[in-house]
C-alpha atoms as a PDB file:
ATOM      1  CA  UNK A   1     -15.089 -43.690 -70.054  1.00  0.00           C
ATOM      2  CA  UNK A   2     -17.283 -41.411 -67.428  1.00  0.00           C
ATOM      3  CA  UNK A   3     -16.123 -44.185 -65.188  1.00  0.00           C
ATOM      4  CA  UNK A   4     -12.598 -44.088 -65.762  1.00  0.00           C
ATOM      5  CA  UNK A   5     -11.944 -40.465 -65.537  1.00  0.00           C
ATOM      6  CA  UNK A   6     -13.921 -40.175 -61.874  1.00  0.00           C
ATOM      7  CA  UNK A   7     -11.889 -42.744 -60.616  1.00  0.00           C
ATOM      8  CA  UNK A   8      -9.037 -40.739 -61.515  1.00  0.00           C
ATOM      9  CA  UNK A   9     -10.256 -37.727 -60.065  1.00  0.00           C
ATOM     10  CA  UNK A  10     -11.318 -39.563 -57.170  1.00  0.00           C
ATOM     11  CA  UNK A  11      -7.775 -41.046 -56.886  1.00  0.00           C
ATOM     12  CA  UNK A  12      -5.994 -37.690 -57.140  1.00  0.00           C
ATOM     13  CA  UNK A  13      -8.287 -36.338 -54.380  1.00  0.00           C
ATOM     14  CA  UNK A  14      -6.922 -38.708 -52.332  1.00  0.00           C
ATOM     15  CA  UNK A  15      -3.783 -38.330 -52.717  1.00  0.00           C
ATOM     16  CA  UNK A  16      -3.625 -34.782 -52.421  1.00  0.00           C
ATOM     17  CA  UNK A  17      -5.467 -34.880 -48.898  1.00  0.00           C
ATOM     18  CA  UNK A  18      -2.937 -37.482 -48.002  1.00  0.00           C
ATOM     19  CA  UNK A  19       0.022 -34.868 -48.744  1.00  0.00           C
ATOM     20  CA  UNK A  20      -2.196 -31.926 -46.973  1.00  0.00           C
ATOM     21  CA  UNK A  21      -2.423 -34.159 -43.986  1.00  0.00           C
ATOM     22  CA  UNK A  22       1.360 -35.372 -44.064  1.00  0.00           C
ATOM     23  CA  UNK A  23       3.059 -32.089 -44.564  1.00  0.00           C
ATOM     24  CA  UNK A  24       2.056 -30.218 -41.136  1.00  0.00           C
ATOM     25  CA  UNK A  25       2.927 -33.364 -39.681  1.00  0.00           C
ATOM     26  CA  UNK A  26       6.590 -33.541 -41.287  1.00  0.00           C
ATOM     27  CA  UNK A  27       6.817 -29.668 -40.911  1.00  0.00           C
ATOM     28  CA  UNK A  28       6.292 -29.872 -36.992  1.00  0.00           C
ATOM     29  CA  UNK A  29       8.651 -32.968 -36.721  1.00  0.00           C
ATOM     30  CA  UNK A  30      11.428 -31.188 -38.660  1.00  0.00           C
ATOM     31  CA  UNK A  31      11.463 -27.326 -37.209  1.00  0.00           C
ATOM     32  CA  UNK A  32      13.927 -27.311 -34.707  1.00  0.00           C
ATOM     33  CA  UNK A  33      12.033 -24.526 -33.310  1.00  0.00           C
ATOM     34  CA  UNK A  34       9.889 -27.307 -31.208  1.00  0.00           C
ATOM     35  CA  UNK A  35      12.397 -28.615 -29.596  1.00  0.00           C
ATOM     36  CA  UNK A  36      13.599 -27.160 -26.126  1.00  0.00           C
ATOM     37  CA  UNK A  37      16.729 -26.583 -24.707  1.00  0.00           C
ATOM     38  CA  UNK A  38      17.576 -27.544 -21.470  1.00  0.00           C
ATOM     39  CA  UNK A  39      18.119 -24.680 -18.895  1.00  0.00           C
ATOM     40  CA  UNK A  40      21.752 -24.064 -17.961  1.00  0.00           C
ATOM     41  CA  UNK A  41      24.305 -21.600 -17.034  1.00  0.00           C
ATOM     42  CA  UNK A  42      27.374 -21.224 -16.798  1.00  0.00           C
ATOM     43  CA  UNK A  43      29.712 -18.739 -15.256  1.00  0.00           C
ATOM     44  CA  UNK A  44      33.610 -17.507 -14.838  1.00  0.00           C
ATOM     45  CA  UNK A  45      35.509 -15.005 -13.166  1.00  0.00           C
ATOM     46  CA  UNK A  46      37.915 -12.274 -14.691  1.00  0.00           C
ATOM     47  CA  UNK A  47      40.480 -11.669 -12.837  1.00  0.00           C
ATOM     48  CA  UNK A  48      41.185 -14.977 -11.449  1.00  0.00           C
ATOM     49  CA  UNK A  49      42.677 -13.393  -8.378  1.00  0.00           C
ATOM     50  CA  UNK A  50      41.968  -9.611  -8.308  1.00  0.00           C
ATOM     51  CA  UNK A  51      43.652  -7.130  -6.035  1.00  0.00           C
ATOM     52  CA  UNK A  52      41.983  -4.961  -3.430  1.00  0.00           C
ATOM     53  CA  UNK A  53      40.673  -1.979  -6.407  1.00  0.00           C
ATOM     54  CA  UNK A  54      40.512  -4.271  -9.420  1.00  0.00           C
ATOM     55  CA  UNK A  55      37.443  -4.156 -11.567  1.00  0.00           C
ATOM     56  CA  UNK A  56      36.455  -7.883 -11.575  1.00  0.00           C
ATOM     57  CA  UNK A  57      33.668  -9.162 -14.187  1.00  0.00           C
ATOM     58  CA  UNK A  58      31.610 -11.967 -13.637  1.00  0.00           C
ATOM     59  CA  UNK A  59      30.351 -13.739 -16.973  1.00  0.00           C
ATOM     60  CA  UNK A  60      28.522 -16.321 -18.811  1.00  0.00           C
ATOM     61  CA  UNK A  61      26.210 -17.636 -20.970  1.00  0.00           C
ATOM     62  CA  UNK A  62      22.492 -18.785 -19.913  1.00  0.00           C
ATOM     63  CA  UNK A  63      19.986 -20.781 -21.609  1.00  0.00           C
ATOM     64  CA  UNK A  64      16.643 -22.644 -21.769  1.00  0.00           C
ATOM     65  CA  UNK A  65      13.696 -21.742 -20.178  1.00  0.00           C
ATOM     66  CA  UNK A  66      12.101 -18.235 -18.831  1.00  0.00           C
ATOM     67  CA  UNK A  67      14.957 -15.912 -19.354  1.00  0.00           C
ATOM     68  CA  UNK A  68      12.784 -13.187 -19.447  1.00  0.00           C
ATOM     69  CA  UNK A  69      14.103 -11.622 -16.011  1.00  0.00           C
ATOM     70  CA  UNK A  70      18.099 -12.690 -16.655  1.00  0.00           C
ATOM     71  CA  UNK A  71      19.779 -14.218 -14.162  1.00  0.00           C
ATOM     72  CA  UNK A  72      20.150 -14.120 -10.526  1.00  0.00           C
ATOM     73  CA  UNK A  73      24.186 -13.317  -9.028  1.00  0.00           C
ATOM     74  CA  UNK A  74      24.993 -13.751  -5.335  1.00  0.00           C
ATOM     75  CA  UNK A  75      28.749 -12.620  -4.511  1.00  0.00           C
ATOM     76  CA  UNK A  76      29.557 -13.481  -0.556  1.00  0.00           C
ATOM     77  CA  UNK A  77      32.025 -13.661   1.925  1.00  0.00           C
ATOM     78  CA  UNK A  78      31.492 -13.808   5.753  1.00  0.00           C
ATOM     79  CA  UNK A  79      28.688 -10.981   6.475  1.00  0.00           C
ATOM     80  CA  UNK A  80      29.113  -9.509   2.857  1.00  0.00           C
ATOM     81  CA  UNK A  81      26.212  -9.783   0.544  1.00  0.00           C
ATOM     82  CA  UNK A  82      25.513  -8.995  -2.799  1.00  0.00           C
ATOM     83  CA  UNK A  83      22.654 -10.246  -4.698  1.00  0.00           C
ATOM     84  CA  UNK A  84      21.360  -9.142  -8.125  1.00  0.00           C
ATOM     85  CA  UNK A  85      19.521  -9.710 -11.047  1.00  0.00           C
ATOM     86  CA  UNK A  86      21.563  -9.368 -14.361  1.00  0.00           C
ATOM     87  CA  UNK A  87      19.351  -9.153 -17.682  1.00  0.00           C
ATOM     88  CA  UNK A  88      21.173 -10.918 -20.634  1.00  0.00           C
ATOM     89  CA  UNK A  89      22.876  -8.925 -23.272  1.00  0.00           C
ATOM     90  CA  UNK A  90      21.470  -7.908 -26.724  1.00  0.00           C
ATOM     91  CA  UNK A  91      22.222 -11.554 -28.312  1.00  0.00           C
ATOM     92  CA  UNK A  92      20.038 -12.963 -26.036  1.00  0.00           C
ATOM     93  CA  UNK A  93      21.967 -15.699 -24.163  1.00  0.00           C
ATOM     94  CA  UNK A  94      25.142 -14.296 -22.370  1.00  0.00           C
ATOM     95  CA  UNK A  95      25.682 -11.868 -18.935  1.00  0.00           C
ATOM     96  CA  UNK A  96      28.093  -9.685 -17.504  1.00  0.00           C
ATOM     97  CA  UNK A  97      28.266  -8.288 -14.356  1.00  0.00           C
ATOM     98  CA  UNK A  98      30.915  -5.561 -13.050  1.00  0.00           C
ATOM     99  CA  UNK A  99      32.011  -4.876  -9.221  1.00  0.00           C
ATOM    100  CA  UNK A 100      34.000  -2.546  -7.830  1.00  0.00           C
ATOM    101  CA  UNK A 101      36.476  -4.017  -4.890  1.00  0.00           C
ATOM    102  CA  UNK A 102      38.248  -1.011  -3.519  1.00  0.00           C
ATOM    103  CA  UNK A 103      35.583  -0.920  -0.629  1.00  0.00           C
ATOM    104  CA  UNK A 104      36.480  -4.842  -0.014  1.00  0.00           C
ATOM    105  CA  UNK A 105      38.413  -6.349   2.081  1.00  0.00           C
ATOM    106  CA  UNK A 106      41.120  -9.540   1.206  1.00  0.00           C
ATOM    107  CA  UNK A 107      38.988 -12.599   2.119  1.00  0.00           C
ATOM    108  CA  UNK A 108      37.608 -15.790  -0.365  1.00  0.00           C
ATOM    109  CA  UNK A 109      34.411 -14.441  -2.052  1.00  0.00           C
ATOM    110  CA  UNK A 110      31.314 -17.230  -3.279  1.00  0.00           C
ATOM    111  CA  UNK A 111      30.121 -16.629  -6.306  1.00  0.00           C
ATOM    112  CA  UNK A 112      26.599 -18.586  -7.619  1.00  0.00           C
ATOM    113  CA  UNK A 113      24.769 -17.498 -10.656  1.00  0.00           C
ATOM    114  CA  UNK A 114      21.563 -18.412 -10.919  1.00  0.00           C
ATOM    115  CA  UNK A 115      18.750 -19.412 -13.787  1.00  0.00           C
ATOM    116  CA  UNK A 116      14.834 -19.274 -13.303  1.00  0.00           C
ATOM    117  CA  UNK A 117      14.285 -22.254 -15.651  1.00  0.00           C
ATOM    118  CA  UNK A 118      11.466 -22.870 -17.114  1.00  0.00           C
ATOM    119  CA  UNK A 119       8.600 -21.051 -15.041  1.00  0.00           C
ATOM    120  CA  UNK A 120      10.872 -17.588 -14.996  1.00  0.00           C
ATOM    121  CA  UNK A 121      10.493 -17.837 -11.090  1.00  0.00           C
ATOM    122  CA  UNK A 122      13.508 -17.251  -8.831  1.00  0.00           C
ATOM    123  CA  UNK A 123      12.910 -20.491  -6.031  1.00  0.00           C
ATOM    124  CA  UNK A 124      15.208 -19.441  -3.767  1.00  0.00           C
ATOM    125  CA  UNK A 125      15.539 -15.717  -3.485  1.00  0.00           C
ATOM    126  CA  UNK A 126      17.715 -13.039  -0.764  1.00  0.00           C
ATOM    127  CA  UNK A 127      15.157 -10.897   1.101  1.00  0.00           C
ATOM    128  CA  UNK A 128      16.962  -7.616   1.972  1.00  0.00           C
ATOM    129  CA  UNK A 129      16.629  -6.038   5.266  1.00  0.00           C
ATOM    130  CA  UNK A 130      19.513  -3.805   5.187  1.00  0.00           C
ATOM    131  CA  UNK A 131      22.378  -2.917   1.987  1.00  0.00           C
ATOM    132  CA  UNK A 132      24.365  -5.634   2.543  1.00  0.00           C
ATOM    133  CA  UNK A 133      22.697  -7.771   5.011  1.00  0.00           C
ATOM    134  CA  UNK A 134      19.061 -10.815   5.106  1.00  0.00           C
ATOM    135  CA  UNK A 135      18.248 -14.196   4.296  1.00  0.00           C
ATOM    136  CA  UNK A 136      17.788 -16.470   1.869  1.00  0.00           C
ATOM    137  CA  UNK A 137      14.465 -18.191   1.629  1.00  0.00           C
ATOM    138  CA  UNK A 138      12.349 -20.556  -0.560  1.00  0.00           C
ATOM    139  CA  UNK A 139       9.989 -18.890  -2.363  1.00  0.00           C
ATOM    140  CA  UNK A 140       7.813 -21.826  -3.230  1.00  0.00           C
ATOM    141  CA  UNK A 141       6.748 -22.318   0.603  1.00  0.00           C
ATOM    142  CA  UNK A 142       7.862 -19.155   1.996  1.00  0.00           C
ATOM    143  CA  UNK A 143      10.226 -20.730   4.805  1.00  0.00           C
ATOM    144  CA  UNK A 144      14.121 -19.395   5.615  1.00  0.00           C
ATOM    145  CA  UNK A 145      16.730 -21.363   4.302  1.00  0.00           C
ATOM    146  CA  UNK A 146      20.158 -19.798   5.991  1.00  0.00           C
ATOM    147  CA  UNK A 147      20.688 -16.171   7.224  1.00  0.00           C
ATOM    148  CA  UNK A 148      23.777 -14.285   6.533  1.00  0.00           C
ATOM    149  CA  UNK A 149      24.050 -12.005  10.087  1.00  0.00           C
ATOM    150  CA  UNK A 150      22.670 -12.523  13.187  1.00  0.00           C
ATOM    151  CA  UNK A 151      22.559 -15.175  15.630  1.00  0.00           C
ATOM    152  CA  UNK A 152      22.732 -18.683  13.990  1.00  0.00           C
ATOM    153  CA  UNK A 153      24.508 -16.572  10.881  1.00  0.00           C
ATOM    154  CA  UNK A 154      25.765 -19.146   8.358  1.00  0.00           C
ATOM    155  CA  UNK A 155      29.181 -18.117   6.199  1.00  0.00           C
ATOM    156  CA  UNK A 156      31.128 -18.403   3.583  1.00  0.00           C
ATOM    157  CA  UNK A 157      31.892 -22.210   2.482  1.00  0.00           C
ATOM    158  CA  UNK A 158      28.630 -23.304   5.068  1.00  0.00           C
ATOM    159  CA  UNK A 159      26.779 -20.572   3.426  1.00  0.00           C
ATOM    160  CA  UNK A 160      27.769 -21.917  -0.484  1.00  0.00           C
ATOM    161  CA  UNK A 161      27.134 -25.783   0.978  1.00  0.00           C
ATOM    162  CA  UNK A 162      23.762 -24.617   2.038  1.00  0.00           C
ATOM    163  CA  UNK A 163      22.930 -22.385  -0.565  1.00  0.00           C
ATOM    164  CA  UNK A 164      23.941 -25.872  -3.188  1.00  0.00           C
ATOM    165  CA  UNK A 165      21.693 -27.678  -0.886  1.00  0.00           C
ATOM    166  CA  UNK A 166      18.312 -25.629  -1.253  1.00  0.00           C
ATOM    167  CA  UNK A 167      19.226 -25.604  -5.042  1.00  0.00           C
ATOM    168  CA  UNK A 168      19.060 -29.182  -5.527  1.00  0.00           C
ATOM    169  CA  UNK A 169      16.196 -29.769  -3.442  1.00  0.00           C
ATOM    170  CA  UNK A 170      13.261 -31.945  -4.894  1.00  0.00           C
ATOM    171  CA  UNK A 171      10.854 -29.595  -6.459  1.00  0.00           C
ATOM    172  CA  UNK A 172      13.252 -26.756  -7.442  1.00  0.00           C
ATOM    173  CA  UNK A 173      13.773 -26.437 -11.025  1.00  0.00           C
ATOM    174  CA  UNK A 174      16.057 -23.064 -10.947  1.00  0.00           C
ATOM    175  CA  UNK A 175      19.778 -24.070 -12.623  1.00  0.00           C
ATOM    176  CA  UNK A 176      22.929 -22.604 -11.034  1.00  0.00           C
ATOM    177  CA  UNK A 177      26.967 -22.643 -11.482  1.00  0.00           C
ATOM    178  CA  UNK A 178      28.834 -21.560  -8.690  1.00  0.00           C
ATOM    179  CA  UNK A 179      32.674 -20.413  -8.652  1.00  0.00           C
ATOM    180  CA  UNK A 180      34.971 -18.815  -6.131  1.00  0.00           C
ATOM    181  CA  UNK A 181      38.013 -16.094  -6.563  1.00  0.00           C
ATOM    182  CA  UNK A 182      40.461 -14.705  -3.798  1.00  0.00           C
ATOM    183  CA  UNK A 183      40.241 -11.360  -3.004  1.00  0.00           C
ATOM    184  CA  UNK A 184      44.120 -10.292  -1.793  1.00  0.00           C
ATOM    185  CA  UNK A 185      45.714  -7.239  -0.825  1.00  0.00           C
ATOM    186  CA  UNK A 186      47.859  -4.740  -3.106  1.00  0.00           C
ATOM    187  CA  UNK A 187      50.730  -5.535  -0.016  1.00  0.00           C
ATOM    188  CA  UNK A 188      50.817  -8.888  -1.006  1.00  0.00           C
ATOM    189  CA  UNK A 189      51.922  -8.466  -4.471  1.00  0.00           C
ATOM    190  CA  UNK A 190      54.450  -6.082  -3.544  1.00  0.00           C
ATOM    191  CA  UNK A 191      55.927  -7.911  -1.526  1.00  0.00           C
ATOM    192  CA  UNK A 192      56.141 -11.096  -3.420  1.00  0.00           C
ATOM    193  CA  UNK A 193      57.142  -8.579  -6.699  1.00  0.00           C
ATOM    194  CA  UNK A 194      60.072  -6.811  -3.969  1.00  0.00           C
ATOM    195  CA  UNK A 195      61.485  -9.817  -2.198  1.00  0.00           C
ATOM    196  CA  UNK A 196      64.833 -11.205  -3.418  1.00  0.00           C
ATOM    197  CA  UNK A 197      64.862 -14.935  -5.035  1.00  0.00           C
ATOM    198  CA  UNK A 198      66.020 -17.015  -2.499  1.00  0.00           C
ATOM    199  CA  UNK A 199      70.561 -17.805  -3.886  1.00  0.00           C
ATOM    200  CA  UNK A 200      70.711 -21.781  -3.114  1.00  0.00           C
ATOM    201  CA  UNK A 201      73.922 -22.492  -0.839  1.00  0.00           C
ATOM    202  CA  UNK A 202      77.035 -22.857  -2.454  1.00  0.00           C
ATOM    203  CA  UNK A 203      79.287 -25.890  -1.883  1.00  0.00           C
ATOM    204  CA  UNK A 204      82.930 -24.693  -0.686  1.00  0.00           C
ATOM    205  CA  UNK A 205      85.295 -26.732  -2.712  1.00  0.00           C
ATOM    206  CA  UNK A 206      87.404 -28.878  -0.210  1.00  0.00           C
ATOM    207  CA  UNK A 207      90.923 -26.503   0.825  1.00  0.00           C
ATOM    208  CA  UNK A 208      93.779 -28.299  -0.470  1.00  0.00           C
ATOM    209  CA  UNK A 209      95.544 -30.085   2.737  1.00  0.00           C
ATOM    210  CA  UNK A 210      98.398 -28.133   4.342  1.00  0.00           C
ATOM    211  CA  UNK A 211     102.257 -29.297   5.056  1.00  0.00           C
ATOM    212  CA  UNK A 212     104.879 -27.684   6.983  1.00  0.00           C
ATOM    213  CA  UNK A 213     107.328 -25.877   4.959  1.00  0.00           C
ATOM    214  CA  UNK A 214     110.928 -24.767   5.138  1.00  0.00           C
ATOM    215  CA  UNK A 215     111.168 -20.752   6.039  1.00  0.00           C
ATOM    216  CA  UNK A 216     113.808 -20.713   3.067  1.00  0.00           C
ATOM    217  CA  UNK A 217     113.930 -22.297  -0.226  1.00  0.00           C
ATOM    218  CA  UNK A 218     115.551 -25.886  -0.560  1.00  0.00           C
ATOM    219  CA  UNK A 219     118.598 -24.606  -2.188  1.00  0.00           C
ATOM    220  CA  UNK A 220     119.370 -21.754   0.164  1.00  0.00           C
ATOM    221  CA  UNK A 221     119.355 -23.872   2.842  1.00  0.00           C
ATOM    222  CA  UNK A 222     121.582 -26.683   1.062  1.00  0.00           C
ATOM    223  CA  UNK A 223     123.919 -24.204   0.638  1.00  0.00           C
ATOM    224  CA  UNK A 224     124.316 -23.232   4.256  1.00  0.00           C
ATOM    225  CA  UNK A 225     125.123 -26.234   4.630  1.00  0.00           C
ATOM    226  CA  UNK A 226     127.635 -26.578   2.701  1.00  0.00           C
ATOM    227  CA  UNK A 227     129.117 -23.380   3.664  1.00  0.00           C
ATOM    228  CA  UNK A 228     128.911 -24.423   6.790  1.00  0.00           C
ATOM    229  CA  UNK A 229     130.966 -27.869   6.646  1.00  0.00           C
ATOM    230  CA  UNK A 230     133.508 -25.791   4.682  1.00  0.00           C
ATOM    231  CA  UNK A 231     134.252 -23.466   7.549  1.00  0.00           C
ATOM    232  CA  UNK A 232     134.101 -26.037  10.376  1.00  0.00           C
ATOM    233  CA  UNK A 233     136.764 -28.482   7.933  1.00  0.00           C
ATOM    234  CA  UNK A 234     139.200 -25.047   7.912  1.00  0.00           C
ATOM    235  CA  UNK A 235     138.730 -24.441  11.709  1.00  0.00           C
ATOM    236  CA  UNK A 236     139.588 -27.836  12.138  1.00  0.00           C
ATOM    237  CA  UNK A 237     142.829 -27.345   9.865  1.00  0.00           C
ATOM    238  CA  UNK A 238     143.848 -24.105  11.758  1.00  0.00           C
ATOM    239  CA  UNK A 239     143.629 -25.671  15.054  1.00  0.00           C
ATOM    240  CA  UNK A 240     145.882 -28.717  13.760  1.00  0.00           C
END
């Protein structure tokens, strides 16, 4: 009897650091918590074409990785650069950035947002040397990628081509959605609001073909003649 009941105990010991075992196990598998989520970002622009003055608003939503210093915005067009970092709102995921255009002029503006993935490093970074002026270098080994100004200056769609280029490079793990919006003057959309729609050309409907008339109606002149043959039949008479 002794016998029987340790064996049960022993048995229920078992089992019970079998389920103690299991269960962290199970719990670790489950908790979506563990698993990561792939950096990305993404990124539109509001309005999609603003007019010299307009507020525009750049926007997205980022995710994955070292978020902790938000995310990295370049705006450019020919020597005109703006580069800066944009912390993410209060729920943690999306960005909005403001900018003024009344002190820009009409031209096609690049617009790249950028993530630090997963070590919260910015690979390829602006260094400023003046407000809107520098280059763009990797960060891992220190070495210039393009420069904005200057002598060998690279621009607008060279200067988003490159920018994609250093990006994608082996060994970069930063994430980054680019986008574009026209810039155009407030002339413009006067002047397509002001000018007159274009009337298409009118037909003329064929004139109606001409034929020589009489001066005087049919019967007016039948009766002359009639009158006439009267008075030449009694001259005739009167002569006789």
């Amino acid at each position: 009897m002794k016998k029987s009941v340790s064996l049960r105990i022993t048995v229920l010991t078992l089992v019970l650091l079998a389920v103690l075992v299991v269960l962290p196990v199970s719990s670790a598998v489950d908790s979506p918590a563990t698993t990561p989520v792939k950096p990305f970002v993404s990124v539109s622009i509001s309005p999609v074409v603003p007019v010299v003055g307009d507020t525009a608003y750049v926007a997205g939503v980022a995710q994955g990785g070292n978020l902790t210093a938000g995310v990295q915005i370049w705006v450019f067009a020919g020597n005109y650069v703006n580069v800066t970092t944009v912390p993410l709102n209060a729920d943690g995921y999306s960005y909005k950035q403001i900018y003024q255009t009344g002190h820009l002029p009409p031209a096609t503006y690049y617009v790249f947002v950028q993530s630090p993935a997963i070590d919260g490093q910015f690979d390829v970074d602006f260094i400023e040397s003046g407000k809107y002026t520098g280059q763009v270098v990797n960060t891992r080994t220190n070495t210039m990628i393009l420069n904005f100004t200057g002598v060998g200056s690279v621009l607008d769609k060279d200067a988003s081509q490159a920018l994609s280029n250093a990006l994608n490079q082996p060994g970069m793990d930063d994430v980054y959605s680019k986008a574009a919006f026209q810039l155009v003057a407030p002339t413009a959309i006067s002047l397509d609001m002001t000018t007159a729609p274009t009337v298409p050309a009118t037909t003329a409907a064929p004139a109606a073909p001409t034929t020589a008339k009489s001066p005087l109606p049919v019967e007016v002149t039948a009766g002359a003649l009639v009158i006439s043959g009267c008075c030449a039949a009694f001259c005739m008479r009167k002569t006789h």
